[in-house]
N, C-alpha and C. Protein backbone atom coordinates (compact mmCIF):
# COMPACT_ATOMS: atom_id res chain seq x y z
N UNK A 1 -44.24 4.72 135.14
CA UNK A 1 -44.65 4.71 133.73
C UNK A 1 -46.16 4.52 133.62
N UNK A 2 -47.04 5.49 132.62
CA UNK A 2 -48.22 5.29 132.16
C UNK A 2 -48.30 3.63 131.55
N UNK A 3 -49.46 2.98 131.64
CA UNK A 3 -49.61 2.09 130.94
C UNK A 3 -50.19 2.26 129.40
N UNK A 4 -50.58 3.61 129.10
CA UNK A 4 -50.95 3.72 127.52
C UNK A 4 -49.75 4.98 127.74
N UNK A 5 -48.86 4.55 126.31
CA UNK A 5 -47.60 5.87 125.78
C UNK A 5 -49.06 6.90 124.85
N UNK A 6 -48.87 7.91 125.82
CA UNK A 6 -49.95 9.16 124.94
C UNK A 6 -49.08 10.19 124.06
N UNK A 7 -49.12 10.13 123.27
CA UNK A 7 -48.77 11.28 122.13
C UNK A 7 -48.66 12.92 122.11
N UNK A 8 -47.65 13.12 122.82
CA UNK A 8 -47.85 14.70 123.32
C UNK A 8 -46.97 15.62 122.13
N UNK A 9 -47.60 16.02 121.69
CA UNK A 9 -46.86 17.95 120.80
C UNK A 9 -46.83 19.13 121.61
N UNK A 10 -45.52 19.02 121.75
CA UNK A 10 -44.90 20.31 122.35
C UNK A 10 -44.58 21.37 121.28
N UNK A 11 -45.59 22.66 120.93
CA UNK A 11 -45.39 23.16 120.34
C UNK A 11 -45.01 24.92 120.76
N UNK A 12 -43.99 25.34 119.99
CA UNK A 12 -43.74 26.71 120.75
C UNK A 12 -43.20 27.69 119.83
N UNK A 13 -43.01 28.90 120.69
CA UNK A 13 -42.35 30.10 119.92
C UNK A 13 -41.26 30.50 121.01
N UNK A 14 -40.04 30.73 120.53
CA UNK A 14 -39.24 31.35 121.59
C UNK A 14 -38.50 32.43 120.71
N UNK A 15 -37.94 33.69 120.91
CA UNK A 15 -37.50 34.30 120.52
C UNK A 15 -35.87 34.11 121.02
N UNK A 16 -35.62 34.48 122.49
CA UNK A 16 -34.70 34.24 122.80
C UNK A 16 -33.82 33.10 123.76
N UNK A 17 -35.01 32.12 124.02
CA UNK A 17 -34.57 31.20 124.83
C UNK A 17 -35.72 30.63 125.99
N UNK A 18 -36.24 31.87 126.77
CA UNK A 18 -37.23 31.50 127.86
C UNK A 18 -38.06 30.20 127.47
N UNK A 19 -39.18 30.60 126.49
CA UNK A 19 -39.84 29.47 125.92
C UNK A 19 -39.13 28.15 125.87
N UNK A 20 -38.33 28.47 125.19
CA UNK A 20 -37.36 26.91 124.91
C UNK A 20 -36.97 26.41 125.84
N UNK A 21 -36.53 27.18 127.04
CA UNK A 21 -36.35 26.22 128.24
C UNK A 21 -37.82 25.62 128.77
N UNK A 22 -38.67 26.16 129.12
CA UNK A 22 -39.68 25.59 129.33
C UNK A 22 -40.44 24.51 128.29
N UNK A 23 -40.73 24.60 127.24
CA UNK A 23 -41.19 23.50 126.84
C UNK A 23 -40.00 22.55 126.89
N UNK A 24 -38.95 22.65 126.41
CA UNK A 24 -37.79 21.35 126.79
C UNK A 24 -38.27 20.83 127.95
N UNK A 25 -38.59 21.28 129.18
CA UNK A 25 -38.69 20.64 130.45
C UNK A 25 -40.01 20.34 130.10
N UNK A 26 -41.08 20.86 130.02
CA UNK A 26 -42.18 20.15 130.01
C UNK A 26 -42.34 19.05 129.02
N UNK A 27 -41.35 19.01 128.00
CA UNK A 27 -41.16 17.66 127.43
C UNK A 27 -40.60 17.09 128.08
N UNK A 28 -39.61 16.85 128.68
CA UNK A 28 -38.84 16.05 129.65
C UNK A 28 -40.21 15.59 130.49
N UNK A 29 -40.96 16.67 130.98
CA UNK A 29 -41.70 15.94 132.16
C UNK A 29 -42.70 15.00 131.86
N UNK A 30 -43.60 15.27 130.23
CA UNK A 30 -44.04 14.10 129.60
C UNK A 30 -43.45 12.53 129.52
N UNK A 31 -42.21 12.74 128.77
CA UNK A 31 -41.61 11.79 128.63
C UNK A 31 -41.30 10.62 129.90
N UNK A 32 -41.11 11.51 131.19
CA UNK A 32 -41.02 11.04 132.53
C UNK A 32 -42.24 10.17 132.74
N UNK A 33 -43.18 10.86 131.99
CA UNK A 33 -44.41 10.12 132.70
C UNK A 33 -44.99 9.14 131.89
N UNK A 34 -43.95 8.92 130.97
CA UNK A 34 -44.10 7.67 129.78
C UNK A 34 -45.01 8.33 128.10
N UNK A 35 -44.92 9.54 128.34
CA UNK A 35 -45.02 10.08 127.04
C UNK A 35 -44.39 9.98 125.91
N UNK A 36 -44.42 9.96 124.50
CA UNK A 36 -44.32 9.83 123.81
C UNK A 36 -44.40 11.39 122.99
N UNK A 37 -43.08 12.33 123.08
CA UNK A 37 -42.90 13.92 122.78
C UNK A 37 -42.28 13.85 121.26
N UNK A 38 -43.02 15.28 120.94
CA UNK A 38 -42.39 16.10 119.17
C UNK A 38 -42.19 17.13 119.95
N UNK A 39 -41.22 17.82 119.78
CA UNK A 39 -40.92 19.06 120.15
C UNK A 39 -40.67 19.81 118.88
N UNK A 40 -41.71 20.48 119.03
CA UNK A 40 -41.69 21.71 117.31
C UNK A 40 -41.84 23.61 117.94
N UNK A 41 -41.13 24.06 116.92
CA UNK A 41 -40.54 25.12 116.95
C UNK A 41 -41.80 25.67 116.00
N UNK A 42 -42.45 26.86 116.36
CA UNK A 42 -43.51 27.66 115.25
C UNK A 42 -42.52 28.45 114.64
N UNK A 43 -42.69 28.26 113.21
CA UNK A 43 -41.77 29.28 111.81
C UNK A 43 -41.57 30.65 112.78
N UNK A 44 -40.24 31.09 112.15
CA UNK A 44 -40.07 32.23 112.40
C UNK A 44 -40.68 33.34 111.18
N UNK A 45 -41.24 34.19 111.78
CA UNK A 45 -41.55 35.15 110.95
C UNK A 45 -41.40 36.52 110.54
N UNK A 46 -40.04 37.01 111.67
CA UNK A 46 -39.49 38.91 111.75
C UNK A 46 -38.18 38.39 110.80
N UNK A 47 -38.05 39.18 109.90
CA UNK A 47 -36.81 39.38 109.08
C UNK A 47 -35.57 39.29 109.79
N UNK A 48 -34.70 39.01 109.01
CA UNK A 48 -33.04 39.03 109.79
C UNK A 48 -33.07 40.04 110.32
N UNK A 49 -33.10 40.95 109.81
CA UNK A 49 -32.69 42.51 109.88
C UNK A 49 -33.22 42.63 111.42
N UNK A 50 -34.10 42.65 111.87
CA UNK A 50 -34.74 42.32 113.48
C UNK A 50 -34.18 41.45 114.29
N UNK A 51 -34.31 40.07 113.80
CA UNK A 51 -33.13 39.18 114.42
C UNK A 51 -31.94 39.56 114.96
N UNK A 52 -31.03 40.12 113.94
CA UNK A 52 -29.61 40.36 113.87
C UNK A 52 -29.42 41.56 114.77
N UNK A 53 -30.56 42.64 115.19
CA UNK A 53 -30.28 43.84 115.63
C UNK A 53 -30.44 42.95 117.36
N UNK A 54 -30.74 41.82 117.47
CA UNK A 54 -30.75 41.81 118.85
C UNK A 54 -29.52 40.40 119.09
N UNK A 55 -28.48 40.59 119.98
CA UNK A 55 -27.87 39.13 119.26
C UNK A 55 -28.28 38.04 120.31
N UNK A 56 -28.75 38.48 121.36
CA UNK A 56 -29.54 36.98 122.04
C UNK A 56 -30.57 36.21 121.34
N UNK A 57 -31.39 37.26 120.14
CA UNK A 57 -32.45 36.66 119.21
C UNK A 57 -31.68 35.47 118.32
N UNK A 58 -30.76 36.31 117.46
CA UNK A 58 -29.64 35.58 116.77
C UNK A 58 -29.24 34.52 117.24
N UNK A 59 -28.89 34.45 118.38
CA UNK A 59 -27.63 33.37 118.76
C UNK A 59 -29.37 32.07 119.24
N UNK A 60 -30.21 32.61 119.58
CA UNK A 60 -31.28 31.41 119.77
C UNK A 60 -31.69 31.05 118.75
N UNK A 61 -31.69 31.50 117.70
CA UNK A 61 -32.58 31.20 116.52
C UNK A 61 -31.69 30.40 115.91
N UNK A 62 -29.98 30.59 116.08
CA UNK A 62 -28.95 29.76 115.70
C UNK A 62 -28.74 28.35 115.86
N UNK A 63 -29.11 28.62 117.73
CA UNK A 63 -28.91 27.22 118.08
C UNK A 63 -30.19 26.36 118.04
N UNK A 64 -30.97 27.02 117.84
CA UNK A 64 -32.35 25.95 117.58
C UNK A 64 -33.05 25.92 116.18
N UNK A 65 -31.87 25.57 115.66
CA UNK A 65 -32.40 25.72 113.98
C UNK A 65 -32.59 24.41 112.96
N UNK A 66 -32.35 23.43 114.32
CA UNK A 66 -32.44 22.01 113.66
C UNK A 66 -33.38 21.16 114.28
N UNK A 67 -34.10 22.03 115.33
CA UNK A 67 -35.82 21.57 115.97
C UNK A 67 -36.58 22.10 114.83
N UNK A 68 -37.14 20.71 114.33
CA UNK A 68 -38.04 20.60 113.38
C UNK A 68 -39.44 21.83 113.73
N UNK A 69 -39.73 22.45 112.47
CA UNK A 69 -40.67 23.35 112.57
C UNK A 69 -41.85 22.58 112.49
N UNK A 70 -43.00 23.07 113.56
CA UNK A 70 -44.74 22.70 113.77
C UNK A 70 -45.18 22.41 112.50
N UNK A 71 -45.48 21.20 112.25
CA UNK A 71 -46.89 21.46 110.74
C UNK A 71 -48.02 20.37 111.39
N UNK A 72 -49.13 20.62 110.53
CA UNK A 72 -50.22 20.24 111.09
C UNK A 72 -50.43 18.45 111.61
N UNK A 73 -49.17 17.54 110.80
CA UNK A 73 -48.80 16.89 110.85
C UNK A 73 -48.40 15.89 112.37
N UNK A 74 -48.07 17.43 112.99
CA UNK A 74 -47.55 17.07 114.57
C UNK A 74 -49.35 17.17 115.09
N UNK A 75 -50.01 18.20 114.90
CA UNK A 75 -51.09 18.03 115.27
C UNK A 75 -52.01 17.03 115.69
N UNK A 76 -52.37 16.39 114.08
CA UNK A 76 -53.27 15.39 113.98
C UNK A 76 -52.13 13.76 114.73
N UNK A 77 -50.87 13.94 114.79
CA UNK A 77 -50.43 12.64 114.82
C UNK A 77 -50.48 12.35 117.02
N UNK A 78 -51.03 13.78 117.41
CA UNK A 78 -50.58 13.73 118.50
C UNK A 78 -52.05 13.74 119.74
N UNK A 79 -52.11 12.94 120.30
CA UNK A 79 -53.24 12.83 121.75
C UNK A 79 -53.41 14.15 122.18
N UNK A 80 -52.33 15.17 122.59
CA UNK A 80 -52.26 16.10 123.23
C UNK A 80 -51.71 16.89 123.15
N UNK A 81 -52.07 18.21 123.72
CA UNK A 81 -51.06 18.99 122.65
C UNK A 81 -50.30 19.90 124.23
N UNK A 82 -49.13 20.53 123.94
CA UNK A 82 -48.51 21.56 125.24
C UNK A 82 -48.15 22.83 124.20
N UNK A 83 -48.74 24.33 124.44
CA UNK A 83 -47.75 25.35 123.41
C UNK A 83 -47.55 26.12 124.54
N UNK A 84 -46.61 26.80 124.01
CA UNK A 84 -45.53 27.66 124.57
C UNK A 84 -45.02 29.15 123.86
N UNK A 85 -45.39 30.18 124.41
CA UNK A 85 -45.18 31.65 123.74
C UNK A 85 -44.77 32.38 124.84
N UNK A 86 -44.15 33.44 124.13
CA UNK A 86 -43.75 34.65 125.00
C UNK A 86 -44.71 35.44 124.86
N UNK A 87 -44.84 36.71 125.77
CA UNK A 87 -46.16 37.10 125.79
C UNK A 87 -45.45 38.39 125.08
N UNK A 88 -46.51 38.70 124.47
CA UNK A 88 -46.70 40.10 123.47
C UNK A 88 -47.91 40.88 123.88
N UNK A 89 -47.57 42.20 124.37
CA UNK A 89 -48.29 42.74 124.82
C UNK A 89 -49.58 42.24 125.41
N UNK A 90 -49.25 41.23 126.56
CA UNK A 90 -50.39 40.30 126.88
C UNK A 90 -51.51 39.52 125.88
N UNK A 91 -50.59 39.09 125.18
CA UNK A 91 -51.11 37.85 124.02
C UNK A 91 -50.23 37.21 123.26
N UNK A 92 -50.35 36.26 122.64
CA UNK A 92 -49.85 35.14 122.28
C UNK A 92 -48.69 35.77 121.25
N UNK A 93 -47.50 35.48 121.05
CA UNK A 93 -46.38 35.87 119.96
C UNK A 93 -47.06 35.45 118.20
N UNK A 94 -46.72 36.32 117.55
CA UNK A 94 -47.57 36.32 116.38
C UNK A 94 -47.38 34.78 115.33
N UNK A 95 -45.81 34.47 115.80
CA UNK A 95 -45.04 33.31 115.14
C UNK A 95 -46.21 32.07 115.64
N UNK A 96 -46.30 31.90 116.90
CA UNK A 96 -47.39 31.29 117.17
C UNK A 96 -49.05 31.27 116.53
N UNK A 97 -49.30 32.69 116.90
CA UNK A 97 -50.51 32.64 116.82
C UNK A 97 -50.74 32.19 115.35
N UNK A 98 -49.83 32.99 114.32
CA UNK A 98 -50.22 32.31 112.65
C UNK A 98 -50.12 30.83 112.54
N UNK A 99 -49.64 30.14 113.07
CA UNK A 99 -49.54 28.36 113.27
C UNK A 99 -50.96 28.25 113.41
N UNK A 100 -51.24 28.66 114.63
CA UNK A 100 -52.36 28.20 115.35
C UNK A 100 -53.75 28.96 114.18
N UNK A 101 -53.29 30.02 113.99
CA UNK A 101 -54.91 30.45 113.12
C UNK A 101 -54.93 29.36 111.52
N UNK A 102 -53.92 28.78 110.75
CA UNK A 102 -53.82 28.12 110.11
C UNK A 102 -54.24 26.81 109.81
N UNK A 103 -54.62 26.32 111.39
CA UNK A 103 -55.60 25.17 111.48
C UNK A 103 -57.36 24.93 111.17
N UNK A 104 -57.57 25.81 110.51
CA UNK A 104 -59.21 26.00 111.05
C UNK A 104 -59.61 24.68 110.18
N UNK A 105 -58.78 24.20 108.74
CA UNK A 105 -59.55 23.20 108.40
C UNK A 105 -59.34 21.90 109.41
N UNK A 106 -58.22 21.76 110.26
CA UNK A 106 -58.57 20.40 111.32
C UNK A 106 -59.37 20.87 112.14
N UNK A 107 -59.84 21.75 112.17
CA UNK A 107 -60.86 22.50 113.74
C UNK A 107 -61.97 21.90 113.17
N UNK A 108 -62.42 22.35 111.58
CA UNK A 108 -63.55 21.99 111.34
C UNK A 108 -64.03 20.42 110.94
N UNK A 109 -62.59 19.89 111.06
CA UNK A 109 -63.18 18.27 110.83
C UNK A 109 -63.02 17.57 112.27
N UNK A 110 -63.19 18.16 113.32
CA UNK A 110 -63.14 18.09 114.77
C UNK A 110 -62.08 17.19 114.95
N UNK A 111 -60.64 17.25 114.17
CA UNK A 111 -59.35 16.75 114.89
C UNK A 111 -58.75 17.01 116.22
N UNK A 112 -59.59 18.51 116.85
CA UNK A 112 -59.53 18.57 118.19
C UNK A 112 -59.68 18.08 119.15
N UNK A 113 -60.56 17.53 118.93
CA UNK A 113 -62.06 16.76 120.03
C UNK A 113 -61.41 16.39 121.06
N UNK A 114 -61.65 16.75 121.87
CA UNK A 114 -61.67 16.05 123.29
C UNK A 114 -59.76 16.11 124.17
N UNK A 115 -59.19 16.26 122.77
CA UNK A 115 -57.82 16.19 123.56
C UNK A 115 -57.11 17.09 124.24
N UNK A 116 -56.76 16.74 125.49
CA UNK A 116 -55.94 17.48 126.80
C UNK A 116 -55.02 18.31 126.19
N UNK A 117 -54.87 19.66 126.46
CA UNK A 117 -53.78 20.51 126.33
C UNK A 117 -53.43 21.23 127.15
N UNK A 118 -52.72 22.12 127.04
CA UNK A 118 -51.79 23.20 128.50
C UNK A 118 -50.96 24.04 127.58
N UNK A 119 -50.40 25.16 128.53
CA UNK A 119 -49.61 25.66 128.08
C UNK A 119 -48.49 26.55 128.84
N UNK A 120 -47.41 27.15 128.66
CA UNK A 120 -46.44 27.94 128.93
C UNK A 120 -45.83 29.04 128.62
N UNK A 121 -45.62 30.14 129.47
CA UNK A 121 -45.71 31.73 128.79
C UNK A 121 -44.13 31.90 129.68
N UNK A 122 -43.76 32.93 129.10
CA UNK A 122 -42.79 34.15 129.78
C UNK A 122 -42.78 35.23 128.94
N UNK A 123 -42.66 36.30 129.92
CA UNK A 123 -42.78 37.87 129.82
C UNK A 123 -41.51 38.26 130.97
N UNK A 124 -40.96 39.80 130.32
CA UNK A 124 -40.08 39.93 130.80
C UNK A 124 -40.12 40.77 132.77
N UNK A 125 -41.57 41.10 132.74
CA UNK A 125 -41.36 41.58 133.70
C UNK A 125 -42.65 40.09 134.77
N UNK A 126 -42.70 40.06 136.03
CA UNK A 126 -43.65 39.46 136.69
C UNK A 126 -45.09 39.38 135.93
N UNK A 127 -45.70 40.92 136.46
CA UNK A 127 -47.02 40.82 135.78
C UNK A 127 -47.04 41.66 134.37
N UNK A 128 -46.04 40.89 133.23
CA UNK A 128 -45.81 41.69 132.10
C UNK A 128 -46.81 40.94 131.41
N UNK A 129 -48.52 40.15 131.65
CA UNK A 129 -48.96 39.58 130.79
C UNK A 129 -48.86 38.15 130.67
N UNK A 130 -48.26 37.30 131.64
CA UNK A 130 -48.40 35.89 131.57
C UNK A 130 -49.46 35.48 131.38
N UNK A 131 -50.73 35.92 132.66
CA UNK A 131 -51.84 35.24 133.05
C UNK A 131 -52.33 35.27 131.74
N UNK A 132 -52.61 36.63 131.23
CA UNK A 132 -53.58 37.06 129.90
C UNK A 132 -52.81 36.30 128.74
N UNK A 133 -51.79 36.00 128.70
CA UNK A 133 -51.06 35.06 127.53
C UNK A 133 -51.80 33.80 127.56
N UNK A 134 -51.77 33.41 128.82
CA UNK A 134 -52.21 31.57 128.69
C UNK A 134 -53.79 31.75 128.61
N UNK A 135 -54.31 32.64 128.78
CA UNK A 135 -56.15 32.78 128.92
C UNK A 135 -56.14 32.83 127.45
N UNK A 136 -55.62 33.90 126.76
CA UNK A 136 -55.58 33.92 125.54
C UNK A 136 -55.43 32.49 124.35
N UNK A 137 -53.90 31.60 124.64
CA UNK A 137 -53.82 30.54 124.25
C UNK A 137 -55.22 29.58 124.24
N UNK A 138 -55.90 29.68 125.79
CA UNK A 138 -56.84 28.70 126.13
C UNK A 138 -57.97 29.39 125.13
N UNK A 139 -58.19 30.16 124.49
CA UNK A 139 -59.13 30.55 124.30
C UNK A 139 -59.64 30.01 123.05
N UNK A 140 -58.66 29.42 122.06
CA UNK A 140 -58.48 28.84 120.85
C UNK A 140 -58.41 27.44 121.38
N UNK A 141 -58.43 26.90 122.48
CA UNK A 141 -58.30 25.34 123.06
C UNK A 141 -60.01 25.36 123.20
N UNK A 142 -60.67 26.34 123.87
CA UNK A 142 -62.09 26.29 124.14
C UNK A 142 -62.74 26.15 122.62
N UNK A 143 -62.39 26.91 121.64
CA UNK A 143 -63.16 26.62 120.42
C UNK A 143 -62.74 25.14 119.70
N UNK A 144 -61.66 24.62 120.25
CA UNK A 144 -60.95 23.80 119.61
C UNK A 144 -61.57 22.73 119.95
N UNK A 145 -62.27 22.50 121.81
CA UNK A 145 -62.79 21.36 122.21
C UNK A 145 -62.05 20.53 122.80
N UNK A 146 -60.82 21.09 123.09
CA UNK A 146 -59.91 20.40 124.00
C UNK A 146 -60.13 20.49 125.54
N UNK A 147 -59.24 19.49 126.10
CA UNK A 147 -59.52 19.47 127.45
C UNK A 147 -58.66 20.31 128.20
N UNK A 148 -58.82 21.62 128.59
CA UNK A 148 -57.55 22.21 129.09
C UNK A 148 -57.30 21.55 130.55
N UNK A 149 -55.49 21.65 130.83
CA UNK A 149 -55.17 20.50 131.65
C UNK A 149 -54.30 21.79 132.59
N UNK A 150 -54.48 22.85 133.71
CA UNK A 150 -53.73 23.54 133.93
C UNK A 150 -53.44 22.46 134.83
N UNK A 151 -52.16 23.43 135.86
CA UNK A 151 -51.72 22.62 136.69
C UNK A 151 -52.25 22.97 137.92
N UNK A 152 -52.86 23.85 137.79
CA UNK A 152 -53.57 24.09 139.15
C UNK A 152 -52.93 24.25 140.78
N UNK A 153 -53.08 24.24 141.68
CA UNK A 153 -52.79 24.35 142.59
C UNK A 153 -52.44 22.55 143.10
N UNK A 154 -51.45 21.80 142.28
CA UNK A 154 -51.64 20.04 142.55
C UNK A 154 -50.34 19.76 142.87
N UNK A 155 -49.54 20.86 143.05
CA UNK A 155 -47.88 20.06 143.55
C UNK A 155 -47.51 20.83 144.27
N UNK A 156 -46.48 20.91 144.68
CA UNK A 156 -45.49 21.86 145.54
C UNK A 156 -44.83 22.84 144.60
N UNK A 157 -44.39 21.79 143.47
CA UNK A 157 -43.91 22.65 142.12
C UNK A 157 -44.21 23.91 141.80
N UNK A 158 -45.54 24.01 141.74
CA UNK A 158 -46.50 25.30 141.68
C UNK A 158 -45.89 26.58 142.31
N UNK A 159 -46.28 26.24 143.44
CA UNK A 159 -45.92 27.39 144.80
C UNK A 159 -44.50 27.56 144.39
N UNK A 160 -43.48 26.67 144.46
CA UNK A 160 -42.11 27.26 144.37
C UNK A 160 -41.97 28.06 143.56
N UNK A 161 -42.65 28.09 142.14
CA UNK A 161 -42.37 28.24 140.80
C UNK A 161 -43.28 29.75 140.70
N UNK A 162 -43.66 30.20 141.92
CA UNK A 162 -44.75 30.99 141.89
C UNK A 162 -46.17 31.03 142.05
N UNK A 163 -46.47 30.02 142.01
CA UNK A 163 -47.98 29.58 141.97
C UNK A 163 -49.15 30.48 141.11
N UNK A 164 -48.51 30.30 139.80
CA UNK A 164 -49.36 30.19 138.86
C UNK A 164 -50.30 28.94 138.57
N UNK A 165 -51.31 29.18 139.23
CA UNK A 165 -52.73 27.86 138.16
C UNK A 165 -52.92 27.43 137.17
N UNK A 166 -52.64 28.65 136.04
CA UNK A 166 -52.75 28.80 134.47
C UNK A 166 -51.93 28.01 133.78
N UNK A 167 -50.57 27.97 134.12
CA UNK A 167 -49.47 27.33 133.77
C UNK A 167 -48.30 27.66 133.98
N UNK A 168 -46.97 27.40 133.91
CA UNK A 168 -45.86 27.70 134.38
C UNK A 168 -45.94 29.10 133.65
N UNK A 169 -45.03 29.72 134.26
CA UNK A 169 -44.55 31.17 133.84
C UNK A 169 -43.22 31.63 133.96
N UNK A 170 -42.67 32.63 133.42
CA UNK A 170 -41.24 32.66 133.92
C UNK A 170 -41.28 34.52 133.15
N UNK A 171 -40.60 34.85 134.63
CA UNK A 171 -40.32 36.33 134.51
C UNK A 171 -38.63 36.34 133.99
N UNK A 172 -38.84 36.76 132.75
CA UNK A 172 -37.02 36.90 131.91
C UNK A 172 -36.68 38.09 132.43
N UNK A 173 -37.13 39.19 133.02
CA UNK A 173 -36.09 40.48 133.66
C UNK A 173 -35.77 41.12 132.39
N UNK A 174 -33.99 41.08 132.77
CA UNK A 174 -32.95 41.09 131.46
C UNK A 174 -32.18 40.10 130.39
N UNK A 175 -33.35 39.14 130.54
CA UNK A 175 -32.94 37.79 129.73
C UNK A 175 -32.67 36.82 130.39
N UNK A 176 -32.80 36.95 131.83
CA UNK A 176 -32.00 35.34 132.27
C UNK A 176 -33.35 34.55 132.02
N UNK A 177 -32.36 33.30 131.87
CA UNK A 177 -33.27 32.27 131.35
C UNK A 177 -34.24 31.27 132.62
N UNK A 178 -35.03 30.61 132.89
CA UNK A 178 -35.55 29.69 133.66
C UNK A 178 -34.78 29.47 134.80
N UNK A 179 -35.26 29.76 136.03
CA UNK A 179 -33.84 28.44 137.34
C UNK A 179 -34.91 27.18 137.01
N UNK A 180 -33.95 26.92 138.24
CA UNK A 180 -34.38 25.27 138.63
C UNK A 180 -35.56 25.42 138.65
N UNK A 181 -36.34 26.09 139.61
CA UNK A 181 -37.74 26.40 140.20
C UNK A 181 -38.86 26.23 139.05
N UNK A 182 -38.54 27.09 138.32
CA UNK A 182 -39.36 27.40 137.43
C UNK A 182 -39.52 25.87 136.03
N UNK A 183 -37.98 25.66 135.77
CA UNK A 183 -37.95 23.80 134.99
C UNK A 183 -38.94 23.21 135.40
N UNK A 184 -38.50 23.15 136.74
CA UNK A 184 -39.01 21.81 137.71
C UNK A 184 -40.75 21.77 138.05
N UNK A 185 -41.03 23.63 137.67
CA UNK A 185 -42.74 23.22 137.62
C UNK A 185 -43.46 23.01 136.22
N UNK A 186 -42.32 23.22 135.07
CA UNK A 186 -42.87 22.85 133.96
C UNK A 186 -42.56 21.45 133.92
N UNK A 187 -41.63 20.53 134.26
CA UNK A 187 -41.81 19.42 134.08
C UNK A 187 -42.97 18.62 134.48
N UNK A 188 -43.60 19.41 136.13
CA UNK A 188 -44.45 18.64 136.59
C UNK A 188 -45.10 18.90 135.43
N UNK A 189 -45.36 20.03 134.80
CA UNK A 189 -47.12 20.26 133.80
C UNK A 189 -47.22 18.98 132.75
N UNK A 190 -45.50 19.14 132.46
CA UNK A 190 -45.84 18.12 131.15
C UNK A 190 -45.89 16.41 131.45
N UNK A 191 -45.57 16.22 133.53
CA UNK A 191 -45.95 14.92 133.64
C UNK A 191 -47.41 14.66 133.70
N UNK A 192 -48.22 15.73 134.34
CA UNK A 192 -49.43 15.79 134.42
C UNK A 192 -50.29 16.22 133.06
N UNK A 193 -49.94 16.71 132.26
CA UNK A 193 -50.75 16.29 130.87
C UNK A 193 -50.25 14.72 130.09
N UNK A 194 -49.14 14.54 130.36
CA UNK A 194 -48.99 12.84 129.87
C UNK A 194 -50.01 11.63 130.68
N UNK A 195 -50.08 11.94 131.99
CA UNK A 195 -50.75 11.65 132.97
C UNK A 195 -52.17 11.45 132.75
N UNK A 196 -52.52 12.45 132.86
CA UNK A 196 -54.13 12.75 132.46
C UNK A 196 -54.34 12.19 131.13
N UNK A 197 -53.79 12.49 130.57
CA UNK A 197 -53.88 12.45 128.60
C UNK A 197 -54.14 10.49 128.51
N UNK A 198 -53.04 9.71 129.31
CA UNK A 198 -53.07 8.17 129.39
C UNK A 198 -54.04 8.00 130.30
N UNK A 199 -54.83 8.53 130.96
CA UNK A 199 -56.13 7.82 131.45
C UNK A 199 -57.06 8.08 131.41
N UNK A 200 -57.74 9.42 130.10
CA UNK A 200 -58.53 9.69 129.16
C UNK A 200 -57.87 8.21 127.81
N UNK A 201 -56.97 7.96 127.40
CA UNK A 201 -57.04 7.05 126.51
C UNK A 201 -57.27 5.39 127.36
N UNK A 202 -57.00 5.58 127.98
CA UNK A 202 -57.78 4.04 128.63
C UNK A 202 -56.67 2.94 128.86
């Protein structure tokens, strides 16, 4: 256990599941490390009519319909932040990105400052755009003034999981969701931003 509980927002977009397994674990892996987790869901924003035409969309949007949706609220109340998107044509899912462009008045009263963040992508093929997803995410962390916290090359986790630097990743194929491998290196991320995050707070 950390000796300061740091305040982590796990914030994400999942369409059909990938996302959601990963930030779940990287909340788990906060919490492990004596974090203190919100796990928020970014609004959905494609009509039923889109939803309904896919039913793995449906049946996720079903079962995760009682994870409280992101407001700025989770933001300001939180040390650190973790987001999580599927990648769209190698960039951030739009459900996300409108969350995130919606902040500019905490940007400009520097509610950012200084605090540790990370993040987590899946795309359906290997190199369908992960890397460029999380560069992208970071790129709004750099204006933001946060501390980006990848995981770098610092566990074993990594390598199993693929050895992504940027942050966990997960290739969905034809929808399968996360293995073990891939959990188990997002948990490390989210022990190591709880980690880091409690000894930047002192």
């Amino acid at each position: 256990m950390t000796a300061v509980a740091p305040k982590i927002a796990v914030i994400y977009y999942s369409s059909t599941g990938s996302v959601h397994a990963l930030a779940t674990a990287l909340a788990e892996g906060a919490e492990k490390a004596g974090g203190e987790v919100r796990l928020r869901r970014a609004a959905e924003l494609a009509p039923d009519a889109a939803i309904d035409g896919n039913p793995a969309w449906r049946a996720h949007a079903d079962a995760t319909r009682d994870i409280e949706v992101a407001t700025h609220d989770d933001l300001t109340w939180a040390d650190a932040y973790a987001f999580g998107s599927p990648t769209r044509f190698g960039n951030v899912a739009s459900q996300l990105k409108q969350f995130i462009d919606s902040t500019g008045g905490l940007w400009a009263q520097g509610a950012f400052h200084d605090k540790p963040a990370t993040a987590v992508v899946s795309a359906s093929n290997r190199h369908g755009g992960n890397e460029s997803t999380l560069l992208a995410l970071y790129n709004t962390l750099h204006h933001w003034g946060t501390i980006i916290v990848p995981p770098g090359y610092t566990d074993q986790a990594v390598y199993a999981a693929g050895g992504n630097p940027y942050g966990t990743a997960h290739a969905s194929g034809q929808g399968e969701l996360p293995g073990e491998e891939i959990l188990a290196a997002a948990r490390y991320q989210g022990e190591r931003l709880a980690t880091i995050t409690a000894r930047l707070l002192g």
